[in-house]
Protein backbone atom coordinates (compact mmCIF):
# COMPACT_ATOMS: atom_id res chain seq x y z
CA UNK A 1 89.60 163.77 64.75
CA UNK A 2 92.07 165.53 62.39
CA UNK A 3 91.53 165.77 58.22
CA UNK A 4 93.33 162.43 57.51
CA UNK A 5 90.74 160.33 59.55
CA UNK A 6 87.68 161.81 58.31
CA UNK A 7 85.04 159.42 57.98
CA UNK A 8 83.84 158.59 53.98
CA UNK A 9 81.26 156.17 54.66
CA UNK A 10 77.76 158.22 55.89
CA UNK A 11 75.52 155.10 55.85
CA UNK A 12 76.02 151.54 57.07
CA UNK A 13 74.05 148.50 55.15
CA UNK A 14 73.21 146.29 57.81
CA UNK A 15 72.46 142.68 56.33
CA UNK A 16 70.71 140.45 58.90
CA UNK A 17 69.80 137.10 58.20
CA UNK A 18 70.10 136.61 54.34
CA UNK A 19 67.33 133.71 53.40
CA UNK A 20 63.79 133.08 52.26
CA UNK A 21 60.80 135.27 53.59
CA UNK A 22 59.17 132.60 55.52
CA UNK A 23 62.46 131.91 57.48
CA UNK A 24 62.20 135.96 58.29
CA UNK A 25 59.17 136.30 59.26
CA UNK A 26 59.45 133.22 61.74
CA UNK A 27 62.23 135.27 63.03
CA UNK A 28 60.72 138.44 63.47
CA UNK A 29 57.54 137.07 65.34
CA UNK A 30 59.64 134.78 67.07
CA UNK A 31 62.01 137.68 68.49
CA UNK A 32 59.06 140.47 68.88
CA UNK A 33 57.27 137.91 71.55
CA UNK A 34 61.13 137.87 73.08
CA UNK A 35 61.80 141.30 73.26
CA UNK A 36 57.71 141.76 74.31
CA UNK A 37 58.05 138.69 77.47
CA UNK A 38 61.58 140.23 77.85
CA UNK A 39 60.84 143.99 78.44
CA UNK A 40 57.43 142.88 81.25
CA UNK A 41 59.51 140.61 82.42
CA UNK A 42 62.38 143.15 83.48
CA UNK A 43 60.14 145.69 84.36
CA UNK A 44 58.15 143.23 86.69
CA UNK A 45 61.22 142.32 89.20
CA UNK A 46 61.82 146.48 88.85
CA UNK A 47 58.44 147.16 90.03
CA UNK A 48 58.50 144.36 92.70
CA UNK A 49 61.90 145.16 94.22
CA UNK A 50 60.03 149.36 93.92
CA UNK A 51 57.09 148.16 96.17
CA UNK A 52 57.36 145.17 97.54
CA UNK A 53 59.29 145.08 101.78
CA UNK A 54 60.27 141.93 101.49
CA UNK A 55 62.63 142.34 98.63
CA UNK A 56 64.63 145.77 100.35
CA UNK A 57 67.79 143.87 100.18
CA UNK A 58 70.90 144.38 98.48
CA UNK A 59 70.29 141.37 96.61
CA UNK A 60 67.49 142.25 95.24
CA UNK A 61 68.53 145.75 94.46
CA UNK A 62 71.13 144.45 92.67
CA UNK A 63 68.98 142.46 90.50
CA UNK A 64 66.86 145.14 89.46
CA UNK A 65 69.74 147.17 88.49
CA UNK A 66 70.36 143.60 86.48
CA UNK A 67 66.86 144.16 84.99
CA UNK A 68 67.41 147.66 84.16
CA UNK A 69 70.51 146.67 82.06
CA UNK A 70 68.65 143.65 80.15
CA UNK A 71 65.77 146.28 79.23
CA UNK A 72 68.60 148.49 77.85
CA UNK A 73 70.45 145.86 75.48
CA UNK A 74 67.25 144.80 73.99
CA UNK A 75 65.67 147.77 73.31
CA UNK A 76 68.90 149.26 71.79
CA UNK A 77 69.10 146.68 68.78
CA UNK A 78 65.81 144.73 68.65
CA UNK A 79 63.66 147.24 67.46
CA UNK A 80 66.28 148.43 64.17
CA UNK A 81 66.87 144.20 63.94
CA UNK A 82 63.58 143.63 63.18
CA UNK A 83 63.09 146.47 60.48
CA UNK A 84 66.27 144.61 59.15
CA UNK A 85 64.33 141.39 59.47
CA UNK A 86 61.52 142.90 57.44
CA UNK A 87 62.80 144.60 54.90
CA UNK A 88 65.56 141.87 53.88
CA UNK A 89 68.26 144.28 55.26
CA UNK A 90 68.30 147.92 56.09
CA UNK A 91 69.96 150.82 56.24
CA UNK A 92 71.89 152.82 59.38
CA UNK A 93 73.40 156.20 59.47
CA UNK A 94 76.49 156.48 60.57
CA UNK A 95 75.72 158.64 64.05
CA UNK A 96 73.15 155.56 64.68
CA UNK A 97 75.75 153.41 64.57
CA UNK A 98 77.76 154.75 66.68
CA UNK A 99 75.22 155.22 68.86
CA UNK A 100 73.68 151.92 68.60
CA UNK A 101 76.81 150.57 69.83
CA UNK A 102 77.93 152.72 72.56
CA UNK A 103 74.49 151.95 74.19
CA UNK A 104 75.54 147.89 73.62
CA UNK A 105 78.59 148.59 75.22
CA UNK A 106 77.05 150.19 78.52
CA UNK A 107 74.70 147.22 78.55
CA UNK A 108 77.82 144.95 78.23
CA UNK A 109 80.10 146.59 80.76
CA UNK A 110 77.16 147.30 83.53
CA UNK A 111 76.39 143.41 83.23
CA UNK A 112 80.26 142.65 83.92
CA UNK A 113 80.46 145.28 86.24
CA UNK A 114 77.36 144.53 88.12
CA UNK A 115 77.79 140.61 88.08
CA UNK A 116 80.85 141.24 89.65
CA UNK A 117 79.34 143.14 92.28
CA UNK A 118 76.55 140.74 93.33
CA UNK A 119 79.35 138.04 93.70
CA UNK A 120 80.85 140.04 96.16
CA UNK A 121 76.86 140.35 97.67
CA UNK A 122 76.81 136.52 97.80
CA UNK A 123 81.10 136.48 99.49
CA UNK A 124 79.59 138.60 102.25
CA UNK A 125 76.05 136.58 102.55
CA UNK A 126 77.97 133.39 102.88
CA UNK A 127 81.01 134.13 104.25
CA UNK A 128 80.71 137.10 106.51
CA UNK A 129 76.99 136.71 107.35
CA UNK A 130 77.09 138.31 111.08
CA UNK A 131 78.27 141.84 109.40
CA UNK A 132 76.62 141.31 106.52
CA UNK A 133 74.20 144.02 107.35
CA UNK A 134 76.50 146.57 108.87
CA UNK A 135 78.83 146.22 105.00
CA UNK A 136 75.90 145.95 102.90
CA UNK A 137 74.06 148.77 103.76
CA UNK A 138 71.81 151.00 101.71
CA UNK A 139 73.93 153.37 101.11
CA UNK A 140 77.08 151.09 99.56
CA UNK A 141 74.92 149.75 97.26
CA UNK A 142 73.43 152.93 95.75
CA UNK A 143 77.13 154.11 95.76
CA UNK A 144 78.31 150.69 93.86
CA UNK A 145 75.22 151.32 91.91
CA UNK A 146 76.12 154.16 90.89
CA UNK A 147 79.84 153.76 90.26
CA UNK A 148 79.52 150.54 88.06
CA UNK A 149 76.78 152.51 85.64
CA UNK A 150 79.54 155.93 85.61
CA UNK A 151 82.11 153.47 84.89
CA UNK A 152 80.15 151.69 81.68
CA UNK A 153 79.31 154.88 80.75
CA UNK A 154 83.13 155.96 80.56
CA UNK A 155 84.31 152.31 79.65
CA UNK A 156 81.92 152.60 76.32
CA UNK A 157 83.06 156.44 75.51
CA UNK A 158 86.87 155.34 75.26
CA UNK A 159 85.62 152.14 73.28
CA UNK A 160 83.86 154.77 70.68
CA UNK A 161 86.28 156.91 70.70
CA UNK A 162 89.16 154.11 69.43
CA UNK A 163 86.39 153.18 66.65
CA UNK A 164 86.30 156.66 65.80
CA UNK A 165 90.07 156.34 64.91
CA UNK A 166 89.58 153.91 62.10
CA UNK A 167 88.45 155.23 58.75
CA UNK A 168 85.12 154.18 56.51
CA UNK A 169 85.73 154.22 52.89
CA UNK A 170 83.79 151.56 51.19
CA UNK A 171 82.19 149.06 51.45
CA UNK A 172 79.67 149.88 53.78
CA UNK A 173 77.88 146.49 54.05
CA UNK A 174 78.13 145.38 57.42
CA UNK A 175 77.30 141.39 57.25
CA UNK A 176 75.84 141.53 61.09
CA UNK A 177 72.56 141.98 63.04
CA UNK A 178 73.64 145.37 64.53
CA UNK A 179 76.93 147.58 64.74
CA UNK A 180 79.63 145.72 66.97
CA UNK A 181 83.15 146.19 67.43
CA UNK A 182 84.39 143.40 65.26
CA UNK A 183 82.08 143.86 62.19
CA UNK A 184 82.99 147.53 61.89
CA UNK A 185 86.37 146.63 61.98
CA UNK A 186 86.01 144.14 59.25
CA UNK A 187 85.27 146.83 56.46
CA UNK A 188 87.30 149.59 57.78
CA UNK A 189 89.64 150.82 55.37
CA UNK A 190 92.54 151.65 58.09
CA UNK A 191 95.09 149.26 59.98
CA UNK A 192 93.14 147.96 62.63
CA UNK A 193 96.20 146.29 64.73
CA UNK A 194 96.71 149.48 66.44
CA UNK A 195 93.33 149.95 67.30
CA UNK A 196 92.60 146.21 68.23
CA UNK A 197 95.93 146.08 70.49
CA UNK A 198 93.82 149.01 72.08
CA UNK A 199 90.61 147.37 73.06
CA UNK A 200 92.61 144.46 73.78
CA UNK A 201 94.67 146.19 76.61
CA UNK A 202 91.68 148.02 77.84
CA UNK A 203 89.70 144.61 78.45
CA UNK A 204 92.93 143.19 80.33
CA UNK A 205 91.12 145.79 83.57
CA UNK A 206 87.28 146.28 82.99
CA UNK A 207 86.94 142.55 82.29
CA UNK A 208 90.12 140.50 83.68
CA UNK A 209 89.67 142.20 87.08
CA UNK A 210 85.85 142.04 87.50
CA UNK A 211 86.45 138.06 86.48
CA UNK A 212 88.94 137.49 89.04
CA UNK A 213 86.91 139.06 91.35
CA UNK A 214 84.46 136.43 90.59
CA UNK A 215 86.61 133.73 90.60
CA UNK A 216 88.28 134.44 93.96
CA UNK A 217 84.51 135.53 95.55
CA UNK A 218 83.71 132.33 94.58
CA UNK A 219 86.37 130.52 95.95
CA UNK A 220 85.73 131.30 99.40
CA UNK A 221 82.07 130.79 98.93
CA UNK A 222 83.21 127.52 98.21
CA UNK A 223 85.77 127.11 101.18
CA UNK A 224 82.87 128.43 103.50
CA UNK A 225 79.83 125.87 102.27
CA UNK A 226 82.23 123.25 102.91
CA UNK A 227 83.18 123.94 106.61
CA UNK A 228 79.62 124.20 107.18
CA UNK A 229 78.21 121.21 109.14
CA UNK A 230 75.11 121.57 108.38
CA UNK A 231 73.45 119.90 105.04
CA UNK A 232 70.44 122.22 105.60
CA UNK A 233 73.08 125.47 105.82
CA UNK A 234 74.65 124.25 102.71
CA UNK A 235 71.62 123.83 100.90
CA UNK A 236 70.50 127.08 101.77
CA UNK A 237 74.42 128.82 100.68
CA UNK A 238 74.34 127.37 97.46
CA UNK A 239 70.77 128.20 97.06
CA UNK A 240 71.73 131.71 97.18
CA UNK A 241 74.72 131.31 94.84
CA UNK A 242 72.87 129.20 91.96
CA UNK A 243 71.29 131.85 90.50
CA UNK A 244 73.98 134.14 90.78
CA UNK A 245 76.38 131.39 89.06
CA UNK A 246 74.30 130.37 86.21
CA UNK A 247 73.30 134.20 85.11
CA UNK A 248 77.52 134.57 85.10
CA UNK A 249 78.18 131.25 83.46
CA UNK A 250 75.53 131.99 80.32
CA UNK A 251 76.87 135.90 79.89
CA UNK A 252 80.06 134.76 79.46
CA UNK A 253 79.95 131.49 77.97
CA UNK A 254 77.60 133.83 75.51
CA UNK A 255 80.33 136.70 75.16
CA UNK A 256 83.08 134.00 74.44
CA UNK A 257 81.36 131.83 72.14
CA UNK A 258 81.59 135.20 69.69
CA UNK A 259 84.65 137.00 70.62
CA UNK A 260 87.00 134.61 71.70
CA UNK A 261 86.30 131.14 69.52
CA UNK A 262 88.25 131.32 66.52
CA UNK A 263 86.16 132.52 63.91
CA UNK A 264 87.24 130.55 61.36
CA UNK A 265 85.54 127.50 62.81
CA UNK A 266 82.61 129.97 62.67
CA UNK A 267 79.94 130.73 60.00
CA UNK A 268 78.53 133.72 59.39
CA UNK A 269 75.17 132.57 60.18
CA UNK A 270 75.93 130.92 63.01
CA UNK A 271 77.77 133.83 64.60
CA UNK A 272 74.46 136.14 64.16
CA UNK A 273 73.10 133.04 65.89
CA UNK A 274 75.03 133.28 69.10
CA UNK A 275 74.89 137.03 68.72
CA UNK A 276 71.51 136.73 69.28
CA UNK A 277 71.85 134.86 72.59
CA UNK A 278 73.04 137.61 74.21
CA UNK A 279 71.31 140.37 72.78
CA UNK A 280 67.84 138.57 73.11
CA UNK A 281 67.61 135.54 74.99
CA UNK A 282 70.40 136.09 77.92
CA UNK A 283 67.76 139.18 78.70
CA UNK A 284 65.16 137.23 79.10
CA UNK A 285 66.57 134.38 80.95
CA UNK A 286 68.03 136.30 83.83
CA UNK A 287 64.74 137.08 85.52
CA UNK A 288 63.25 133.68 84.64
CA UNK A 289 66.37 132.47 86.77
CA UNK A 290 66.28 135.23 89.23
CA UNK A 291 62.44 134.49 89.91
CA UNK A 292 62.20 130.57 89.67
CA UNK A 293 61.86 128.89 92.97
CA UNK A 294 61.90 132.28 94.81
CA UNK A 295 59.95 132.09 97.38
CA UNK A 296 60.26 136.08 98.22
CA UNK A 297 59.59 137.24 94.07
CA UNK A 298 56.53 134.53 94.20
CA UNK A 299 55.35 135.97 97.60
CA UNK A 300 55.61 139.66 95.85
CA UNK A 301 53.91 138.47 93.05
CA UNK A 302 50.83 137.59 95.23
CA UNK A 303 50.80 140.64 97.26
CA UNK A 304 50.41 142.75 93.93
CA UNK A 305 47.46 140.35 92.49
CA UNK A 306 45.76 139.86 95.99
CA UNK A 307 45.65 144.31 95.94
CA UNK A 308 44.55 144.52 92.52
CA UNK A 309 41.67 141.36 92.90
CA UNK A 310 40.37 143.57 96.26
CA UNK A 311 40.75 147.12 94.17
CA UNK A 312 38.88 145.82 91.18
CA UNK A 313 36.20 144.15 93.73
């Protein structure tokens, strides 16, 4: 970064939720239970897809990569949000920051990238199911696996790099739970068209492609369940799909209601608000979903008690 875009600003002031003490603290229990349920919760579905031979599908691999992303988001802001919660605000360097949200961003792009890849799971279940098995094999989905995580990784690097670009002179109070793109952009002291018109045209591929992917995966899913003849088949197809669908429809009904609404129709309460759906409570709602009704998790779930009640006997 050359002389002219040297950074003033060495400290962020990170506001939080600006009210009376009891509403705080009500927060801050209310999101450490969260982020507490949230973090077992994720590592349970790891652990049962680690050990348990029933779940040694690409499905379910797929969803513990899921897990693995909704232990990262949380554990990247919660912990400095609730310091923030305690203290009535609090402050962030500016290396956290920058750190703080290139971790949010992998979280972000993985999710996208990874939702996109299970629909593709579910267009192969459904429509394809005779070579299901001979596509989905073991060792495309460590391969997708590992491509979608390089690719957030990369995605998030370019996405720090353009904030790098913009310069911090003052003020340095960031009216937001965490650091996010359009906060940070909101007290810079630069232009931020040029750097806006940036992230703008690099969403148009790492999320306008991975959505039509979606879209069209789910098109044929659709096509498919209604040749079937079968109510029992179709039952079972969109069984398969419901979980998948609603985990897609609250991520980006989540992302949307923040970073596409117009935000003048937005407080700035309310947008912490809906921040907080997808930071917190999207995390802990995907394995809820994932493991509702599922007759394999449930089964897994027994296995591991039934060892532990005849080890501790």
């Amino acid at each position: 970064m050359s002389e002219k875009n040297l950074t003033v600003v060495k400290e962020f002031f990170l506001l939080g939720f600006q009210g009376s003490e009891k509403v705080r603290m009500f927060l801050f229990f209310l999101l450490l239970v969260v982020f507490s349920v949230t973090i077992c919760g994720n590592l349970l579905i790891i652990i049962l897809v680690s050990t348990s031979k029933n779940l040694q599908t690409p499905m379910y691999f797929f969803i513990s990569q899921l897990s693995i992303g909704d232990i990262l988001l949380p554990t990247d802001i919660v912990p400095n949000l609730l310091h923030v919660l305690l203290n009535n605000g609090g402050p962030i360097t500016f290396i956290c920051c920058m750190v703080q949200l290139y971790f949010f961003c992998i979280a972000e792009a993985s999710e996208c990238l990874l939702l996109t890849v299970m629909s593709y799971d579910r267009y192969v279940a459904i429509c394809k199911p005779l070579r299901y098995v001979s596509i989905m094999t073991g060792t495309l989905c460590v391969r997708l696996a590992f491509t979608f995580w390089l690719l957030s990784f990369t995605i998030s690097l370019i996405y720090i790099k353009i904030i790098l670009m913009l310069e911090f002179c003052g003020p340095n109070i960031i009216d937001h739970l965490f650091c996010d793109l359009v906060p940070l952009q909101d007290i810079s002291c630069s232009d931020t068209f040029p750097i806006k018109l940036q992230i703008y045209l690099l969403s148009i591929p790492f999320v306008g492609i991975p959505n039509l992917i979606i879209i069209v995966s789910y098109i044929n899913i659709v096509r498919a369940v209604l040749q079937m003849q079968s109510n029992v088949s179709r039952q079972k197809a969109f069984s398969t799909c419901s979980s998948h669908l609603t985990v897609v429809s609250i991520f980006y009904i989540s992302l949307s209601s923040v970073y596409i609404l117009p935000k003048r129709r937005q407080t700035s309460n309310a947008n912490k608000i809906l921040s907080l759906l997808y930071i917190v409570f999207t995390p802990l709602m995907n394995p809820i979903i994932y493991s509702f009704r599922n007759r394999d998790i449930k089964k897994a779930v027994q296995e591991i008690i039934s060892k532990y009640l005849i080890y501790c006997i």
